[in-house]
Protein backbone atom coordinates (compact mmCIF):
# COMPACT_ATOMS: atom_id res chain seq x y z
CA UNK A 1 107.33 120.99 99.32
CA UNK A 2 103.71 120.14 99.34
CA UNK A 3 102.58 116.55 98.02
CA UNK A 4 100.60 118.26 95.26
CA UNK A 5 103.76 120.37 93.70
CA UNK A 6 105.62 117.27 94.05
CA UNK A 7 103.11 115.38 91.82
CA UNK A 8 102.84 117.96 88.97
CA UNK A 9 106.76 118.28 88.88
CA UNK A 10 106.79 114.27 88.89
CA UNK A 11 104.34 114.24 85.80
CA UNK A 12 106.34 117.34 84.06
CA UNK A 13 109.37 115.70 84.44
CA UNK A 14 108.20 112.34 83.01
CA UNK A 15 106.84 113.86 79.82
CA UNK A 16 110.12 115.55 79.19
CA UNK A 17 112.25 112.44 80.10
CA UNK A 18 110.09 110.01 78.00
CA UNK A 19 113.25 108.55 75.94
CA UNK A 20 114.20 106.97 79.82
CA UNK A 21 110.38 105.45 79.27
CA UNK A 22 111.31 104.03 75.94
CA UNK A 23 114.41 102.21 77.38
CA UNK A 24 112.67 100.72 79.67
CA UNK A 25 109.64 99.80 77.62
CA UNK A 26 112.14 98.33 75.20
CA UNK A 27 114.66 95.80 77.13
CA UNK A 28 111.48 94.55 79.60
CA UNK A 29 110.14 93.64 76.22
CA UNK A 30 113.20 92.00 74.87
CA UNK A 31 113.54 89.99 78.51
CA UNK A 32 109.97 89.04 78.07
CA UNK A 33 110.53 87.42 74.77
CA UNK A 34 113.25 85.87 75.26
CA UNK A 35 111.51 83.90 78.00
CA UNK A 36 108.45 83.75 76.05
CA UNK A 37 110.16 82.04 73.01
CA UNK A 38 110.74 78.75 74.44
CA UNK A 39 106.95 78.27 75.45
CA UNK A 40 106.30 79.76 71.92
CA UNK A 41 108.29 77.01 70.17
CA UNK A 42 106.80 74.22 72.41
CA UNK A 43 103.26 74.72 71.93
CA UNK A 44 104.14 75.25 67.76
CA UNK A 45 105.76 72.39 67.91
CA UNK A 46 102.85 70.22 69.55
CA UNK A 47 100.12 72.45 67.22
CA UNK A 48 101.94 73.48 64.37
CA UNK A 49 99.27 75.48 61.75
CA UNK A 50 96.88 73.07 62.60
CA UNK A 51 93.03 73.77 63.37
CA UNK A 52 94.28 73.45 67.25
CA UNK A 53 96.84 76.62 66.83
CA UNK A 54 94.18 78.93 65.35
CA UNK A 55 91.86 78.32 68.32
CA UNK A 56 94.48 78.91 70.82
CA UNK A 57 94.79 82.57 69.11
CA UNK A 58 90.96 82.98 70.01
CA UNK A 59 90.65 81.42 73.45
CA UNK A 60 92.32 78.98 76.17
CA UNK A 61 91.57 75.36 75.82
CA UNK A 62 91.40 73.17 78.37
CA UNK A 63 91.17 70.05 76.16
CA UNK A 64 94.24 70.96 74.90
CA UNK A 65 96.10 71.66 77.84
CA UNK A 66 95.26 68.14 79.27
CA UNK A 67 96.66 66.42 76.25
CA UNK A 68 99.50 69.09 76.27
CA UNK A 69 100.51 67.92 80.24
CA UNK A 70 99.61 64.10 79.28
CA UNK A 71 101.84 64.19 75.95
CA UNK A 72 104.68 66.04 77.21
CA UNK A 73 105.94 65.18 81.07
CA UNK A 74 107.93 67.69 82.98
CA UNK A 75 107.28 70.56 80.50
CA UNK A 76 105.58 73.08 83.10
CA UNK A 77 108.19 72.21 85.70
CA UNK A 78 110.29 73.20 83.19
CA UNK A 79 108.79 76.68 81.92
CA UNK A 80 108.32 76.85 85.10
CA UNK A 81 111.72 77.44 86.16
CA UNK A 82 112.24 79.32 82.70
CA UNK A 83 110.23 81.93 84.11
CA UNK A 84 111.83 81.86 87.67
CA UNK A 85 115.29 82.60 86.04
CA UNK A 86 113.70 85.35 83.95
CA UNK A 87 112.39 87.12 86.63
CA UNK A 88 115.63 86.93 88.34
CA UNK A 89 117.71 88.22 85.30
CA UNK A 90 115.16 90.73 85.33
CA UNK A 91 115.44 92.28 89.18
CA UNK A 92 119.07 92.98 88.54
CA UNK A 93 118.41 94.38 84.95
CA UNK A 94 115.69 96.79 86.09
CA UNK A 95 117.73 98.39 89.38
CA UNK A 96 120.54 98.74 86.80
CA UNK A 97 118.27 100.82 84.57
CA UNK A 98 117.15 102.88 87.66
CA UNK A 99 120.42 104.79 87.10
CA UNK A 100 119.64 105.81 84.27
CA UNK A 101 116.65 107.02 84.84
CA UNK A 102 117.01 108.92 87.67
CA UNK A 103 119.28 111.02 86.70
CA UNK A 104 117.87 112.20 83.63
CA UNK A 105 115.58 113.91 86.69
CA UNK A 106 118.74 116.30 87.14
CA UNK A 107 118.58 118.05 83.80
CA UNK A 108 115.09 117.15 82.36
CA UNK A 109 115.37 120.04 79.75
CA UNK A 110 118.24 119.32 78.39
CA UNK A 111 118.55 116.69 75.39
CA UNK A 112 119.93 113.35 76.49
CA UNK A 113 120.94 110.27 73.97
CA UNK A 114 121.53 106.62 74.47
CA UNK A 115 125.21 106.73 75.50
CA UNK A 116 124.65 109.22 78.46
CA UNK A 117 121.77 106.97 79.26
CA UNK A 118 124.06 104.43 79.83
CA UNK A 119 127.06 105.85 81.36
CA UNK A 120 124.46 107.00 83.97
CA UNK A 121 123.56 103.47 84.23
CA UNK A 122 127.59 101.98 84.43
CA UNK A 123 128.11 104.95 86.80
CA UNK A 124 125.45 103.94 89.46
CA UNK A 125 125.37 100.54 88.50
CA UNK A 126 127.20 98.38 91.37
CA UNK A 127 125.69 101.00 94.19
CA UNK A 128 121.71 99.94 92.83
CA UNK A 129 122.71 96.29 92.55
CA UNK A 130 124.41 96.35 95.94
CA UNK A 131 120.79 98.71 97.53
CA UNK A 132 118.67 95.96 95.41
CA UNK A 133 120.12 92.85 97.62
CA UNK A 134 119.84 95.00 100.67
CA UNK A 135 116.54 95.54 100.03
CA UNK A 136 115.89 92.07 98.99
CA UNK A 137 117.15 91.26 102.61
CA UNK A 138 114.42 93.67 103.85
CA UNK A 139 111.46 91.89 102.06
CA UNK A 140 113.04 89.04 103.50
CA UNK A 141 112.67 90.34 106.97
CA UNK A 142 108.79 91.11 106.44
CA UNK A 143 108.27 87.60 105.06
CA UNK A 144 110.20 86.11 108.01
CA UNK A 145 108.11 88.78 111.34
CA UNK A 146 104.95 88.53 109.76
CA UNK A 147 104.30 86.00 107.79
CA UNK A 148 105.95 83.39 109.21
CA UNK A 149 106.69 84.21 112.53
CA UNK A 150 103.47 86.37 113.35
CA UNK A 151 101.30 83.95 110.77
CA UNK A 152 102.11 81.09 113.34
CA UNK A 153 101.17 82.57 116.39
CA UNK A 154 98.18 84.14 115.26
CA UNK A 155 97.67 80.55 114.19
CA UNK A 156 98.18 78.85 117.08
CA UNK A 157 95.68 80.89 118.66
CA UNK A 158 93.15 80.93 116.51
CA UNK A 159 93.56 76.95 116.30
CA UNK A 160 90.63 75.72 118.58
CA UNK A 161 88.37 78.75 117.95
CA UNK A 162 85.03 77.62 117.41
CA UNK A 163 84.34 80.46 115.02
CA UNK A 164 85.85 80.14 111.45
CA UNK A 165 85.22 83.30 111.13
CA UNK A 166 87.97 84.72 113.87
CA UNK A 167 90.70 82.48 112.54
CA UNK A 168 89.78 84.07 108.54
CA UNK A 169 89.70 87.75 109.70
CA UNK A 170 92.93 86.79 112.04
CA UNK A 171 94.87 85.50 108.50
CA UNK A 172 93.22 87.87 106.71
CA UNK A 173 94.99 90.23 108.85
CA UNK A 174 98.18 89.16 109.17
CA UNK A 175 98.10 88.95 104.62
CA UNK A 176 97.06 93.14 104.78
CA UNK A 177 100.36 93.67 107.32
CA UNK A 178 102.44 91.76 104.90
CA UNK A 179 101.38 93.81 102.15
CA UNK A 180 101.79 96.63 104.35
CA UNK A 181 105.00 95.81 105.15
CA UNK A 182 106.09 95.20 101.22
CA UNK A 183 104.38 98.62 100.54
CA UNK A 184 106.70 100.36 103.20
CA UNK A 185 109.86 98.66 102.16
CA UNK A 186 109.20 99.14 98.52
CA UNK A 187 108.95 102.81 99.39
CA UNK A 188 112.24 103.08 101.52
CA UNK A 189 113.73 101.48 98.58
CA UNK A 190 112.45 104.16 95.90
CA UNK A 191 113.86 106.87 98.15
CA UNK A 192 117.21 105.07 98.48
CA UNK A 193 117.39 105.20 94.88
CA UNK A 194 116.35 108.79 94.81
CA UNK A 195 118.67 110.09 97.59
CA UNK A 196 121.59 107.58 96.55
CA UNK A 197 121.41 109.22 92.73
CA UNK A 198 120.69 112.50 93.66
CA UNK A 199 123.81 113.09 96.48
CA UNK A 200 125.96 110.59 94.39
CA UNK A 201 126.76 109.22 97.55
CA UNK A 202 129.28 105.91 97.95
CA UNK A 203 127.41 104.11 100.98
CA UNK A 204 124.22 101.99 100.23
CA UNK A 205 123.30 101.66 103.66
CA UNK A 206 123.95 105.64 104.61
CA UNK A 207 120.98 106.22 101.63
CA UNK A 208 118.83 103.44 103.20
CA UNK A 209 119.13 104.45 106.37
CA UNK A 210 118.31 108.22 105.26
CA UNK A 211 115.40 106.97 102.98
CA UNK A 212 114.14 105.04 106.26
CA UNK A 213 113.97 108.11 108.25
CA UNK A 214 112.82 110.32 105.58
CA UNK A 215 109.96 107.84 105.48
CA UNK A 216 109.47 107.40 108.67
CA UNK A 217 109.75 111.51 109.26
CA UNK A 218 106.84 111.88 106.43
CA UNK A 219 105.01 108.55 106.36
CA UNK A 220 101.75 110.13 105.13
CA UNK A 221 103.36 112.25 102.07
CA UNK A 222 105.92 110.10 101.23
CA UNK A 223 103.52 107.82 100.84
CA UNK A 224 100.75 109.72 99.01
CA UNK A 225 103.82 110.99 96.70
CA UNK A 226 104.61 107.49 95.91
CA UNK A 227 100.83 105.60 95.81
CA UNK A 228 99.01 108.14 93.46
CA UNK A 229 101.32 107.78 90.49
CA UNK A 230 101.76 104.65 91.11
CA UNK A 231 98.13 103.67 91.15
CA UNK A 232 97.75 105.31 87.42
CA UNK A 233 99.35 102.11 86.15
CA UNK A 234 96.53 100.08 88.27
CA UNK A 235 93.71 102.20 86.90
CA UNK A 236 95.16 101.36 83.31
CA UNK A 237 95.06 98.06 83.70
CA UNK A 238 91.48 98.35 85.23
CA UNK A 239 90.47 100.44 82.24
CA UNK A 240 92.07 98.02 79.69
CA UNK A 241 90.43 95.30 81.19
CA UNK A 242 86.86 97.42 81.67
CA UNK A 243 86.89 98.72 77.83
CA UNK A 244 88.43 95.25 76.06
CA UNK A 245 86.21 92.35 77.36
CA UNK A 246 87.90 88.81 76.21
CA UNK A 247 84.33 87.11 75.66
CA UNK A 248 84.03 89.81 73.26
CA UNK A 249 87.05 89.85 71.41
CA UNK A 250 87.06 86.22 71.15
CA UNK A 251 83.88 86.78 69.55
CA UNK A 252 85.08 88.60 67.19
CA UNK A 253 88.06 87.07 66.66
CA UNK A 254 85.95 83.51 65.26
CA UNK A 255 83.74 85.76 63.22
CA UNK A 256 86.28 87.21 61.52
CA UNK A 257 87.62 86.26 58.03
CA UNK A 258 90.58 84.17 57.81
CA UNK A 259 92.95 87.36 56.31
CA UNK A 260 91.37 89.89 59.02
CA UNK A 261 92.02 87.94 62.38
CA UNK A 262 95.76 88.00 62.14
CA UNK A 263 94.98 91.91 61.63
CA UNK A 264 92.77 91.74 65.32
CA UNK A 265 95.51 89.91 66.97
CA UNK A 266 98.11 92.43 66.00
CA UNK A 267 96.15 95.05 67.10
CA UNK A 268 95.39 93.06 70.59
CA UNK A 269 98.99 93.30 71.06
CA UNK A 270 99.57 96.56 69.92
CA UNK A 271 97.06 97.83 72.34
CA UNK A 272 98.72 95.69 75.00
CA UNK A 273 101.97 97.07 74.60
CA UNK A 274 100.52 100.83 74.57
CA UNK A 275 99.36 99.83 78.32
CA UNK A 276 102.54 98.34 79.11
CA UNK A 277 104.44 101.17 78.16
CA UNK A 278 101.77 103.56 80.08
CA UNK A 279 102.38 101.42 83.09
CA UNK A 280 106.15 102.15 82.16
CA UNK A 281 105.44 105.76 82.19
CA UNK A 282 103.77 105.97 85.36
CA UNK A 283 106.41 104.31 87.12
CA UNK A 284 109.01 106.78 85.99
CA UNK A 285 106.48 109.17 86.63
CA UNK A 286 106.44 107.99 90.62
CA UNK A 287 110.25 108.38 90.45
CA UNK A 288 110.36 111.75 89.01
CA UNK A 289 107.35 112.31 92.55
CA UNK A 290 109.51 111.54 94.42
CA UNK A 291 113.10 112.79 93.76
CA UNK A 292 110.85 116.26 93.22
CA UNK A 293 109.53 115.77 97.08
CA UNK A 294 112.37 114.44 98.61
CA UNK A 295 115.29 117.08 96.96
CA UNK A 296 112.51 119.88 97.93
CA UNK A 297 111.67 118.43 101.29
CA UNK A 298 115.14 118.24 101.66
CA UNK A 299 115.89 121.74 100.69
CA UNK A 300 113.18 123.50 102.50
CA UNK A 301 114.24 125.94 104.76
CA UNK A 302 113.66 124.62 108.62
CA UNK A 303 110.62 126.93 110.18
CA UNK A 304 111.65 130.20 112.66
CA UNK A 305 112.54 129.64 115.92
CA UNK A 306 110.07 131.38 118.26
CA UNK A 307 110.83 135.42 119.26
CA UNK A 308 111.90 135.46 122.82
């Protein structure tokens, strides 16, 4: 199957599967809450409906963060950690989900409700934990070669260069291979989920192993199958960002009457939410990619042998 037809299926299939979207829209949102409401009740606490609180809704202010850190010792440390244990409740929460919506890609026509969404998810649960801390193990690795281990040997040879300039383009270096290297594994891990759904197959390290091969086998496509959809979520962040300046919303925001600027913030965060759940979209989108290449790939009948 060609990279383009792979694409196009991807993007069919997410548009029909868009209840999978929703899902995960809807719990990221609920995790990100919940870890939001402590800091929430903090700074309310410190501002209350005071002048302070309604310029935090317009802009950051420094002022206010100094007597924030001054006034209240350890707090950051603490939401600090708050958001480290989020994140990790999160990892495990999200591969879980993966189930889920992967294999809605088996029968995209047909009509699908919460429950089978979630027996899908119980069903392939332990075997996307269990590929999550193997792959986990694999970013690991990259840190470990590269960064570390390569980092400190390009480092020790770039020590006494008389050029700053070779021992920045040597670390810049060795920060693209790390990214490289998070790229790759990231995609070995996507196909793992693909190939580990689609055969229903017990062994974790059989589908990583496969997915490493199949990447390997197809770098170039696999990789273009995986980057473009994937990269719609970048470009509508990009385009948020381009179309919704801050110094002009903040503008706004103080000109506004006291009734109509709660109005402009909830329509900040509606707008915020429709390009969370369009990143949301694209990602399923880049699933949907690449189960189409991989199960056609797969599939593909091997070429003629040659007539004696």
């Amino acid at each position: 199957m060609g990279v383009g037809t792979a694409i196009r299926q991807g993007l069919s299939m997410a548009r029909r599967t868009r209840s999978a979207v929703w899902v995960l829209f809807l719990v990221n949102l609920g995790l990100a809450a919940l870890a939001a409401l402590p800091i929430y009740q903090g700074i309310l606490r410190i501002t209350g409906h005071s002048l302070m609180s309604q310029e935090l809704a317009q802009a950051f202010s420094l002022d206010w963060l100094t007597d924030f850190v001054f006034n209240n010792p350890g707090s950051f440390d603490r939401y600090a950690r708050l958001i480290a244990y989020a994140g990790l409740v999160t990892m495990p929460v999200n591969a879980l989900l993966a189930g889920g919506v992967l294999a809605r890609f088996r029968e995209p026509d047909q009509p699908s409700s919460l429950g089978m969404f979630f027996r899908d998810t119980a069903r392939y649960g332990w075997r996307l934990i269990r590929l999550m801390i193997l792959g986990l193990i694999a970013y690991w690795v990259v840190f470990i070669l590269i960064n570390q281990k390569l980092g400190d040997w390009v480092g020790k040879l770039t020590r006494d260069a008389r050029d700053d300039r070779v021992g920045f383009v040597a670390h810049l270096t060795i920060v693209v291979l790390v990214l490289l290297g998070l790229a790759f594994v990231n995609l070995v891990m996507d196909y793992a989920r693909v190939k580990l759904v689609l055969d229903d197959g017990p062994s974790v390290i059989e589908a990583f192993l496969a997915s490493l091969g199949f990447s390997l086998g197809r770098l170039r496509k696999a990789f273009t199958v995986y980057a473009l959809p994937a990269l719609g979520g970048v470009a509508l962040l990009g385009l948020y960002r381009l179309l919704l300046p801050w110094g002009m919303f903040n503008a706004a925001a103080r000109a506004a009457s006291p009734y109509r600027e709660p109005l402009m913030l909830a329509l900040l965060f509606i707008l915020q939410q429709l390009v969370m759940f369009g990143r949301y979209w694209f990602r399923v989108a880049t699933w949907a990619s690449e189960w189409s290449y991989y199960a056609g790939s797969r599939h593909a009948a091997p070429p003629a042998a040659p007539a004696a």
